[in-house]
PDB file of N, CA and C in Angstrom:
ATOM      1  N   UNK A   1     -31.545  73.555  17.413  1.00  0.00           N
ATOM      2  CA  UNK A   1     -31.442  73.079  18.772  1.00  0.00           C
ATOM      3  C   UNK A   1     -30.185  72.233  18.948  1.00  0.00           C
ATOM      4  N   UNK A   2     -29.718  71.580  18.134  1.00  0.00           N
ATOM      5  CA  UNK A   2     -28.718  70.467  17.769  1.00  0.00           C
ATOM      6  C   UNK A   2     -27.421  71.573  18.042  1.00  0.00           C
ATOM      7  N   UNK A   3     -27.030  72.414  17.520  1.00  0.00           N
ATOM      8  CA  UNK A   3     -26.403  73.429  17.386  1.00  0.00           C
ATOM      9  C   UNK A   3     -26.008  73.857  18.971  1.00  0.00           C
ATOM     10  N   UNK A   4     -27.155  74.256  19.366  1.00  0.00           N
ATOM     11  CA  UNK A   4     -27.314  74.578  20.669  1.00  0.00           C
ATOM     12  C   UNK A   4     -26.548  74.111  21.683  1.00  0.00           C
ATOM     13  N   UNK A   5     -27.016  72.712  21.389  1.00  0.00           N
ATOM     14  CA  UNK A   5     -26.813  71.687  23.082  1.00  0.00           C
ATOM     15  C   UNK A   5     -25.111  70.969  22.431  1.00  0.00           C
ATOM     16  N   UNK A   6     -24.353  71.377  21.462  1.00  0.00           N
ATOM     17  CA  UNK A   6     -22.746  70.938  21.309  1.00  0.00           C
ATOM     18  C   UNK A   6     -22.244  70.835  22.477  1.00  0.00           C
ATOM     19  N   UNK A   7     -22.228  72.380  23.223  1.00  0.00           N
ATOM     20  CA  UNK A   7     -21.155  72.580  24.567  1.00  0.00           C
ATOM     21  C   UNK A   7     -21.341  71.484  25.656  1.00  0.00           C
ATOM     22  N   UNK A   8     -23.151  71.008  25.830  1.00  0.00           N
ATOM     23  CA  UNK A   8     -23.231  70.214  26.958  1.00  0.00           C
ATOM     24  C   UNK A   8     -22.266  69.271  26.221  1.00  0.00           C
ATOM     25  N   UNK A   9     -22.223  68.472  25.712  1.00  0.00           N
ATOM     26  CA  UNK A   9     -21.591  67.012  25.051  1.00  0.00           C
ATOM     27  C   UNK A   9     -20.166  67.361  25.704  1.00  0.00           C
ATOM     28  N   UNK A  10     -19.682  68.205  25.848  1.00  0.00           N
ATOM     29  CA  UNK A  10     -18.007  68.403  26.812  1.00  0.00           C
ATOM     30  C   UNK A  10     -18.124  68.173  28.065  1.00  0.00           C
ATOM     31  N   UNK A  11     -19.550  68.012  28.542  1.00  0.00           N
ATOM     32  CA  UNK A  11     -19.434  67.894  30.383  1.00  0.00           C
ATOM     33  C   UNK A  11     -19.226  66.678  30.881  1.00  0.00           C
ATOM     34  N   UNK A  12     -18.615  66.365  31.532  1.00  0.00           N
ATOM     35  CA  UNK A  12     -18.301  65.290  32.143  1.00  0.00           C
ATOM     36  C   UNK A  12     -19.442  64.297  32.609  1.00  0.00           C
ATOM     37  N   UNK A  13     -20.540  64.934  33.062  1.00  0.00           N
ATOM     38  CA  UNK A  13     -21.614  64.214  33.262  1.00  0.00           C
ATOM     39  C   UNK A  13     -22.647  63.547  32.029  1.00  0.00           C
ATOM     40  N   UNK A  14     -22.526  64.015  30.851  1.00  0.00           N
ATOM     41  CA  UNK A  14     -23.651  63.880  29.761  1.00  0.00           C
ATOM     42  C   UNK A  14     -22.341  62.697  28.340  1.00  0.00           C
ATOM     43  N   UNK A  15     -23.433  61.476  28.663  1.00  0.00           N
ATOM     44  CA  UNK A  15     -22.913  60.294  28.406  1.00  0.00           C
ATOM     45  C   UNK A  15     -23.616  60.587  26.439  1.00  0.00           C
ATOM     46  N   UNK A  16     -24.830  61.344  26.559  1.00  0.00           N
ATOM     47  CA  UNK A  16     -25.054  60.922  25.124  1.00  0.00           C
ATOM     48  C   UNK A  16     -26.622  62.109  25.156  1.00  0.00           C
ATOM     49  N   UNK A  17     -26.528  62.532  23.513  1.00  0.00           N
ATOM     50  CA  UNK A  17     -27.713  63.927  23.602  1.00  0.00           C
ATOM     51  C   UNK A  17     -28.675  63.254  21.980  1.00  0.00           C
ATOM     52  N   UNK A  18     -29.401  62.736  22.624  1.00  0.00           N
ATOM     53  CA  UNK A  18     -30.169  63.027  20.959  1.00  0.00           C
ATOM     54  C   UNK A  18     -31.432  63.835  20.821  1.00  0.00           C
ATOM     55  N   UNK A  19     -31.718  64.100  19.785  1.00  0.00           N
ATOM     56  CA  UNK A  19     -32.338  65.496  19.334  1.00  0.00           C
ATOM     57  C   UNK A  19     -32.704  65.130  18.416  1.00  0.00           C
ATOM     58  N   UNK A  20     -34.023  65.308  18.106  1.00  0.00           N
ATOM     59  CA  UNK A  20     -34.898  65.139  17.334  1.00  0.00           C
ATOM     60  C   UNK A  20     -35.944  66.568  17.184  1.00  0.00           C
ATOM     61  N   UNK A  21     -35.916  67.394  16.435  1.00  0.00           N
ATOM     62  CA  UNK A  21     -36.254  68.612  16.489  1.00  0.00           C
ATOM     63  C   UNK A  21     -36.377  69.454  17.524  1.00  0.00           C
ATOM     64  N   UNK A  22     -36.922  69.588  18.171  1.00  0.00           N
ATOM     65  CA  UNK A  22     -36.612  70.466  19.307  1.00  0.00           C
ATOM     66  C   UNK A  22     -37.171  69.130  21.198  1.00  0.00           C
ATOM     67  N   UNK A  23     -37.090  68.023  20.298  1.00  0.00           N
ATOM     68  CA  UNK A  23     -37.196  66.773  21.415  1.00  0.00           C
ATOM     69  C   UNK A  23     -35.520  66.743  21.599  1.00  0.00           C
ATOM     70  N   UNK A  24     -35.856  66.456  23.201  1.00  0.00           N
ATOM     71  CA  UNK A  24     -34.211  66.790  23.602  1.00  0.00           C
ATOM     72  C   UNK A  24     -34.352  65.923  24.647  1.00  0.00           C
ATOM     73  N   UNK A  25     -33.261  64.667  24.570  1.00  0.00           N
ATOM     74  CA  UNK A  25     -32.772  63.780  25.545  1.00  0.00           C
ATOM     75  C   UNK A  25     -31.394  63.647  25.842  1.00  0.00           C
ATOM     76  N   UNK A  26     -31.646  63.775  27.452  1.00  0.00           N
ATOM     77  CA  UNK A  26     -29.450  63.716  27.527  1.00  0.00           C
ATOM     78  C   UNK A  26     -29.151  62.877  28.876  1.00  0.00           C
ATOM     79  N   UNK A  27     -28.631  61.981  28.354  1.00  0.00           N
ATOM     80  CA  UNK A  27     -28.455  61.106  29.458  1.00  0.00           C
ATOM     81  C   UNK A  27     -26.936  60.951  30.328  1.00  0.00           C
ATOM     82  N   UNK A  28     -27.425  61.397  31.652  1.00  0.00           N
ATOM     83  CA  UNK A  28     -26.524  61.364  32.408  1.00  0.00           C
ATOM     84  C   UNK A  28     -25.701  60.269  32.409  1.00  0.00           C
ATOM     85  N   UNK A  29     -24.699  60.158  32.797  1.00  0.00           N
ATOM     86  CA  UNK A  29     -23.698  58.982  33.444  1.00  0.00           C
ATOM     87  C   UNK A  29     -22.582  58.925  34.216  1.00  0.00           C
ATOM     88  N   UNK A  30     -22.464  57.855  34.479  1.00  0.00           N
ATOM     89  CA  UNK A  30     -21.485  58.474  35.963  1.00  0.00           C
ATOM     90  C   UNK A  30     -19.837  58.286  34.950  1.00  0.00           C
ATOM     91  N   UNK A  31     -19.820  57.655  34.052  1.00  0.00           N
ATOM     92  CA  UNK A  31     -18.501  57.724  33.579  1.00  0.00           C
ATOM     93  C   UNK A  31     -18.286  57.788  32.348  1.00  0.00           C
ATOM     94  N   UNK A  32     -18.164  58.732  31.471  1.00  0.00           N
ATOM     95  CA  UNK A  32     -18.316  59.065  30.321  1.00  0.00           C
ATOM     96  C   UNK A  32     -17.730  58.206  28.932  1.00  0.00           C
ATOM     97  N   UNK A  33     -16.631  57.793  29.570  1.00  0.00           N
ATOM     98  CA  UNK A  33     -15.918  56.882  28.298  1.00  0.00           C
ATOM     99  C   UNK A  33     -16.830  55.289  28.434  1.00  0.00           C
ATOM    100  N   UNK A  34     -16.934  55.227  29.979  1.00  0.00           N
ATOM    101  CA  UNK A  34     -17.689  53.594  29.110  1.00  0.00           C
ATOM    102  C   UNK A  34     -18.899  54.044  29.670  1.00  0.00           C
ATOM    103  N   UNK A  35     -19.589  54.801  29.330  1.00  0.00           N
ATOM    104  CA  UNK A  35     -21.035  55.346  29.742  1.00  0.00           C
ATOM    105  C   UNK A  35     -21.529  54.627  30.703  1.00  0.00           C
ATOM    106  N   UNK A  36     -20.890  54.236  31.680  1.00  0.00           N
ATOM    107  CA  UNK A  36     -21.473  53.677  33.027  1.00  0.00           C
ATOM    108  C   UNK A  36     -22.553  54.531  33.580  1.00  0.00           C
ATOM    109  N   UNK A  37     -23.959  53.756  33.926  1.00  0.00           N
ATOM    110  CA  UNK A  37     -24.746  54.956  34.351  1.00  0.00           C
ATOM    111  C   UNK A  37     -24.718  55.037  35.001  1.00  0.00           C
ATOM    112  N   UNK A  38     -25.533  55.904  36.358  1.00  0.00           N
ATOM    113  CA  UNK A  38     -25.659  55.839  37.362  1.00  0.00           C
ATOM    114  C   UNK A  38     -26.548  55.265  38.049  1.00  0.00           C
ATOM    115  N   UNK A  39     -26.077  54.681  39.145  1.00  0.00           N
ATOM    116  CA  UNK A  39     -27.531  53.718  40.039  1.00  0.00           C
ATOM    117  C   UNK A  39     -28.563  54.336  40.137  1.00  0.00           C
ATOM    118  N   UNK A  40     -29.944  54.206  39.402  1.00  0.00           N
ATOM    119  CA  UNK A  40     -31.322  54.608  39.796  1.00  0.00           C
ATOM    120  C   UNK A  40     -31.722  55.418  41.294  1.00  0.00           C
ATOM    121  N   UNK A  41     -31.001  54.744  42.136  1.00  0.00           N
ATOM    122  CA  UNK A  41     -31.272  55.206  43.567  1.00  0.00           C
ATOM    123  C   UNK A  41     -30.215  56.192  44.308  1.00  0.00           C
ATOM    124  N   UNK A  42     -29.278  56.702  43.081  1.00  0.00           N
ATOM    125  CA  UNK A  42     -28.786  58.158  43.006  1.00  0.00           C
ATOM    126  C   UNK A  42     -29.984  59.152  42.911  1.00  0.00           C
ATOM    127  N   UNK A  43     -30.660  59.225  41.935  1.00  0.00           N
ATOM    128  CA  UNK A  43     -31.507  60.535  41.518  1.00  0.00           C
ATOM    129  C   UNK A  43     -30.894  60.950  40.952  1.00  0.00           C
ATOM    130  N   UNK A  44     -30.197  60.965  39.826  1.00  0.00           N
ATOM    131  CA  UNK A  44     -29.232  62.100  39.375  1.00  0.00           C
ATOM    132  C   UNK A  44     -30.049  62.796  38.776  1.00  0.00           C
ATOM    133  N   UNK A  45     -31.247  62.487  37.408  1.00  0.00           N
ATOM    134  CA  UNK A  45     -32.208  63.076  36.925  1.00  0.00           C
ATOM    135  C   UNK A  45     -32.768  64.169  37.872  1.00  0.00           C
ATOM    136  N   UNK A  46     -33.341  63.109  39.098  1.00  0.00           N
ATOM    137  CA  UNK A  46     -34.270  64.338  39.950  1.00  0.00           C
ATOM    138  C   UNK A  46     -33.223  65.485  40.342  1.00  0.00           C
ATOM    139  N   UNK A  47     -32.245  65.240  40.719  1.00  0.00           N
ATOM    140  CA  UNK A  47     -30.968  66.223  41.279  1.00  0.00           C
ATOM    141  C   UNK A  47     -30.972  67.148  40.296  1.00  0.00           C
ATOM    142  N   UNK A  48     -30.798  66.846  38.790  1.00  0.00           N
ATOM    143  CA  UNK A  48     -30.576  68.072  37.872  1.00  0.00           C
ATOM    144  C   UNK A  48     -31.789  68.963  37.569  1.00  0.00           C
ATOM    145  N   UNK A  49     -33.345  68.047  37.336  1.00  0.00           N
ATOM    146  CA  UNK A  49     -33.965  69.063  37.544  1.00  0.00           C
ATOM    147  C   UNK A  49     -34.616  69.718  38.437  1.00  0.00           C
ATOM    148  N   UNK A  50     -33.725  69.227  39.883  1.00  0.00           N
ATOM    149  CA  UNK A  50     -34.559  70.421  40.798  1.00  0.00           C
ATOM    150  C   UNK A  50     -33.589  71.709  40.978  1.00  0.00           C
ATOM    151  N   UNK A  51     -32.021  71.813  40.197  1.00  0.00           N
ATOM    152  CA  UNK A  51     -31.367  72.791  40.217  1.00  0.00           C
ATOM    153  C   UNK A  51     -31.379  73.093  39.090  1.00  0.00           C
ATOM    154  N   UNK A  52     -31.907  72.972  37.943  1.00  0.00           N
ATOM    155  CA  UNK A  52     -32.838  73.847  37.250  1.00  0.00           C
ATOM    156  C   UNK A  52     -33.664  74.301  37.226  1.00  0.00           C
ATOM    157  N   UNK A  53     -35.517  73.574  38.043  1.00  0.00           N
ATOM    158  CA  UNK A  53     -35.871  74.421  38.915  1.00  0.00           C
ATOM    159  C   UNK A  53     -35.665  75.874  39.432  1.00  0.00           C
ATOM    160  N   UNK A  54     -34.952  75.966  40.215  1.00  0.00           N
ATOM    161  CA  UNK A  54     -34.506  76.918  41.147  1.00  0.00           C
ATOM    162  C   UNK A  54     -33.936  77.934  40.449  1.00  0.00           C
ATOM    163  N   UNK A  55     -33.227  77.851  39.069  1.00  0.00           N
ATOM    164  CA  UNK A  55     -32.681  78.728  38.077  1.00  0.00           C
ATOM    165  C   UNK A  55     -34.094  79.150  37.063  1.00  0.00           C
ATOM    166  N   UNK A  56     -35.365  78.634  37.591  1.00  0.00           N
ATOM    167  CA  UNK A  56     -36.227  78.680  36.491  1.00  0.00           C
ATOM    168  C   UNK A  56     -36.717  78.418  35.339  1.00  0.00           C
ATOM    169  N   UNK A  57     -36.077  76.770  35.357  1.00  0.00           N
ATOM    170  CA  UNK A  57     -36.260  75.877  34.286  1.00  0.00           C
ATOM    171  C   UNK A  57     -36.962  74.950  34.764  1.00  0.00           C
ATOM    172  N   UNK A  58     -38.256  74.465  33.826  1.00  0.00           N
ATOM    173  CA  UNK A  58     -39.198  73.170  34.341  1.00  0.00           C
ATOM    174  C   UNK A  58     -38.254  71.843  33.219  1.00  0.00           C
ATOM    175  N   UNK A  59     -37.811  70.959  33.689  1.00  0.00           N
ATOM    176  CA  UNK A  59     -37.500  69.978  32.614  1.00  0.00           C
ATOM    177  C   UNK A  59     -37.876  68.267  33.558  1.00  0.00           C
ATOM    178  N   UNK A  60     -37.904  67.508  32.978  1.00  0.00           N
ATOM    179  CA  UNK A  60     -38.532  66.217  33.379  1.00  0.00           C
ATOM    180  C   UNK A  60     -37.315  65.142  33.371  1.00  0.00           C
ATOM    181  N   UNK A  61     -37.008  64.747  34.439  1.00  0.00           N
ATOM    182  CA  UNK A  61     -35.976  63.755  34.643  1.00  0.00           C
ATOM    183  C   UNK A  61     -37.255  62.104  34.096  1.00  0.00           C
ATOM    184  N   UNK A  62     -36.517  61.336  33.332  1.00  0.00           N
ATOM    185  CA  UNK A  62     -36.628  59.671  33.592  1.00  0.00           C
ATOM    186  C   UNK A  62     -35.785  58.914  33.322  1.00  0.00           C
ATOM    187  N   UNK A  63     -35.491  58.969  35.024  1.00  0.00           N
ATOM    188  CA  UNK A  63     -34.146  58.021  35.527  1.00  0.00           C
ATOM    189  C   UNK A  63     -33.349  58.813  35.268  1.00  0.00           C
ATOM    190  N   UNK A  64     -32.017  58.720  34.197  1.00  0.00           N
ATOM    191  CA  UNK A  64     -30.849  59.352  34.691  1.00  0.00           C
ATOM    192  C   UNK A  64     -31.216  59.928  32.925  1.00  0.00           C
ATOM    193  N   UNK A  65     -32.436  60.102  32.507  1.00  0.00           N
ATOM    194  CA  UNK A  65     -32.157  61.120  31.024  1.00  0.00           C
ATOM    195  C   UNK A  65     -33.109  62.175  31.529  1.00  0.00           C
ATOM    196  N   UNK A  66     -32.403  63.187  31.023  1.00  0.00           N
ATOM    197  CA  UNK A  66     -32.911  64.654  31.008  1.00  0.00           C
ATOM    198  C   UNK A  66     -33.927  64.382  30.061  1.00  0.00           C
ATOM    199  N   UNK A  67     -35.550  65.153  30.055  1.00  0.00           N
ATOM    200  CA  UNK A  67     -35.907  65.081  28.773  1.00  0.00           C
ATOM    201  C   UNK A  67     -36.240  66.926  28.712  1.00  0.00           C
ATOM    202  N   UNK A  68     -35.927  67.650  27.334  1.00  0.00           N
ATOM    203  CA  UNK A  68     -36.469  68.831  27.033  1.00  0.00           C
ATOM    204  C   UNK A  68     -37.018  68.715  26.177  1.00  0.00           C
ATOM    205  N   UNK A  69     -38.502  69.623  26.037  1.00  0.00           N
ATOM    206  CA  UNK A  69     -39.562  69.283  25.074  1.00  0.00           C
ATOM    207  C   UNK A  69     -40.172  70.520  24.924  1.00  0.00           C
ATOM    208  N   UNK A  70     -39.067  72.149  24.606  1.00  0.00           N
ATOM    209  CA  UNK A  70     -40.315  73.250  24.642  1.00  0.00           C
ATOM    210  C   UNK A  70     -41.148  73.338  23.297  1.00  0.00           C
ATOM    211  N   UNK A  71     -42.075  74.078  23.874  1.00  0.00           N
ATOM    212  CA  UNK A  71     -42.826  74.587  22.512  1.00  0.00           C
ATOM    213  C   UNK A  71     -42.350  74.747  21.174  1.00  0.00           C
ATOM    214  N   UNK A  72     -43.034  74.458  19.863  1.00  0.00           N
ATOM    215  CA  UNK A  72     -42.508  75.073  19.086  1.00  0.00           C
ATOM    216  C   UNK A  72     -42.022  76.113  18.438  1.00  0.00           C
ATOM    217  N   UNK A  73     -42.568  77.177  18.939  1.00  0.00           N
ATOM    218  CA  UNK A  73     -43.059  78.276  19.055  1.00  0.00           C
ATOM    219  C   UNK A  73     -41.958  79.593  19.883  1.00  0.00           C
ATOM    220  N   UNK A  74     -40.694  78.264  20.531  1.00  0.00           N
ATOM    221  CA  UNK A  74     -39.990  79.179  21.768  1.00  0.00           C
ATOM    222  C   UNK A  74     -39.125  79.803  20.705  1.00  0.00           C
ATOM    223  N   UNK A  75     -38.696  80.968  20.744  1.00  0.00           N
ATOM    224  CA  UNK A  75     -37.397  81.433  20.303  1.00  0.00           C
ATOM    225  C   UNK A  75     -36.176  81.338  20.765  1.00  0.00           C
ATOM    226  N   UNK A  76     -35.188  82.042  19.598  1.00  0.00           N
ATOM    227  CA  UNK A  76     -34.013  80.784  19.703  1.00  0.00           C
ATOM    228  C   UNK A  76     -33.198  81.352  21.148  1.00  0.00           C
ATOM    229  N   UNK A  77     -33.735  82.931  21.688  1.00  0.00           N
ATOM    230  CA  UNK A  77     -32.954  83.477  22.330  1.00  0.00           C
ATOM    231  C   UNK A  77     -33.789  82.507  24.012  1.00  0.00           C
ATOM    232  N   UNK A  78     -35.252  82.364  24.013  1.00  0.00           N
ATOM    233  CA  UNK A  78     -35.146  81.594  25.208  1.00  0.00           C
ATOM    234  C   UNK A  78     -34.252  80.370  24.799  1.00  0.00           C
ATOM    235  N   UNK A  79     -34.631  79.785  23.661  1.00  0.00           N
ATOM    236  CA  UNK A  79     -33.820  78.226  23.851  1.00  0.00           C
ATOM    237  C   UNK A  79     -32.205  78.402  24.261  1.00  0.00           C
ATOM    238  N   UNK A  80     -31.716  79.291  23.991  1.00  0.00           N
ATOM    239  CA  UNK A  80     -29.819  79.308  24.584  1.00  0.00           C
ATOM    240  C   UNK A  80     -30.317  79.499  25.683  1.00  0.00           C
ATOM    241  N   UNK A  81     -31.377  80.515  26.409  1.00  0.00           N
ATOM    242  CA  UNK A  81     -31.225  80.456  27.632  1.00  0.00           C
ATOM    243  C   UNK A  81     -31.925  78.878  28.747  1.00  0.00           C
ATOM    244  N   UNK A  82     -32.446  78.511  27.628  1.00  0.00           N
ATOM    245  CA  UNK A  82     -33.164  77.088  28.677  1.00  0.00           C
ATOM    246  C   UNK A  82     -31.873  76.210  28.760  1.00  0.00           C
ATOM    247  N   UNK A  83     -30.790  76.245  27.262  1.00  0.00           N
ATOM    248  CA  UNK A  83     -29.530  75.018  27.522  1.00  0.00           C
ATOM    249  C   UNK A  83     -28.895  75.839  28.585  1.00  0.00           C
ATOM    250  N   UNK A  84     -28.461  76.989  28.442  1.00  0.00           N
ATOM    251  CA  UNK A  84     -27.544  77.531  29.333  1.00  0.00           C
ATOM    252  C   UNK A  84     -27.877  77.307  30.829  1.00  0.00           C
ATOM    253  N   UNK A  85     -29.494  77.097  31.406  1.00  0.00           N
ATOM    254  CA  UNK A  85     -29.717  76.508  33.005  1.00  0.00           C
ATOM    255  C   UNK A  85     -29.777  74.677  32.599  1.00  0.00           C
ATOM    256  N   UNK A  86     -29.770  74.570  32.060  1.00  0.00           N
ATOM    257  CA  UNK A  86     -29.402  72.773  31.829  1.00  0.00           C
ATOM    258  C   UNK A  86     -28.309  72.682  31.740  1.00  0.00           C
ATOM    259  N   UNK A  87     -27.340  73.178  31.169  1.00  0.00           N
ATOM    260  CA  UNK A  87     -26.194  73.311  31.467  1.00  0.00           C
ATOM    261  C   UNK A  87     -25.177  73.607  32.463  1.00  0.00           C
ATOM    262  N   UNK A  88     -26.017  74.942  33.472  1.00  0.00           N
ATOM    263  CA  UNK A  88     -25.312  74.923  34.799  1.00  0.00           C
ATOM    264  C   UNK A  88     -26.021  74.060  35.772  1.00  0.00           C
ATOM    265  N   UNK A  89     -26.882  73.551  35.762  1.00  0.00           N
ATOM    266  CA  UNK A  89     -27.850  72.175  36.281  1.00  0.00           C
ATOM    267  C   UNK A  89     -26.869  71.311  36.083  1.00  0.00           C
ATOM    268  N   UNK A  90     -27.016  70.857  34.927  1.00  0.00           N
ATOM    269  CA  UNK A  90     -25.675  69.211  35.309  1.00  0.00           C
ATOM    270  C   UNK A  90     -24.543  69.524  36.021  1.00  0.00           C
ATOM    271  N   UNK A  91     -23.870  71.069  35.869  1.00  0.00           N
ATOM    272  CA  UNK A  91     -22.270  71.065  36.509  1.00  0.00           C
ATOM    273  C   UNK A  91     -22.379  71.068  37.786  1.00  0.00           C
ATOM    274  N   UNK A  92     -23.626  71.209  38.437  1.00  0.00           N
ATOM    275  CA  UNK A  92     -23.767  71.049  39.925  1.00  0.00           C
ATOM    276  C   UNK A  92     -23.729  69.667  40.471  1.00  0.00           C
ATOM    277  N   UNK A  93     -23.421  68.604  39.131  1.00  0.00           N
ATOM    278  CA  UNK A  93     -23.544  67.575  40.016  1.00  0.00           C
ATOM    279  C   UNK A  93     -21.621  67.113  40.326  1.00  0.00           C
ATOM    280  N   UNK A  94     -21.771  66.602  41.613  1.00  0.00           N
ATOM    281  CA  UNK A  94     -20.386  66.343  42.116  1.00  0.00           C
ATOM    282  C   UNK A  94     -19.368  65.424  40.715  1.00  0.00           C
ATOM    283  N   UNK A  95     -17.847  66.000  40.858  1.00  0.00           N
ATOM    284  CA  UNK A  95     -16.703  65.283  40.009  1.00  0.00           C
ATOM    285  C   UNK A  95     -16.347  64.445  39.992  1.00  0.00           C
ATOM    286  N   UNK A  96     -16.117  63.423  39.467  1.00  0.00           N
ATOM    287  CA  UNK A  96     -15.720  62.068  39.921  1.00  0.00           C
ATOM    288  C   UNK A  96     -13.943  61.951  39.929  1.00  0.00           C
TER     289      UNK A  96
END
């Protein structure tokens, strides 16, 4: 899974990813070098996963960290495809 989620760590939005077997936290921020987060009363969390949502990904925002938690059980070809809509999920959020 670690493997997996490398490419997000280049997006401008994702301040920090830890991973703990297939437990997956990635926390947004509004400015990547001094991990400034974003104000709570953005939504950025809710923002990313309701346009993953819509791509057909269920994932759980708290506050501004993504959390992913599939089964153990998922294979590796859904898991590229669950980073790959978490992945176009965060790029929808506006550039700074």
């Amino acid at each position: 899974m670690s493997q997996l989620l490398q490419p997000l760590r280049k997006l401008p939005h994702v301040g920090d990813i830890r991973c703990h077997g297939l437990m997956v936290g990635i926390e947004l921020v509004r400015n990547k070098t001094t991990k400034e987060p974003y104000p709570m009363k953005a939504r950025i969390g809710h923002r990313v996963a309701a346009a993953a949502r819509t791509r057909g990904l269920l994932i759980r925002p708290l506050g501004n960290i993504i959390v992913l938690l599939p089964p153990l059980s998922t294979s590796e070809k859904v898991l590229t495809r669950m980073v790959d809509i978490l992945s176009d999920s965060i790029e929808t959020l506006p550039a700074h």
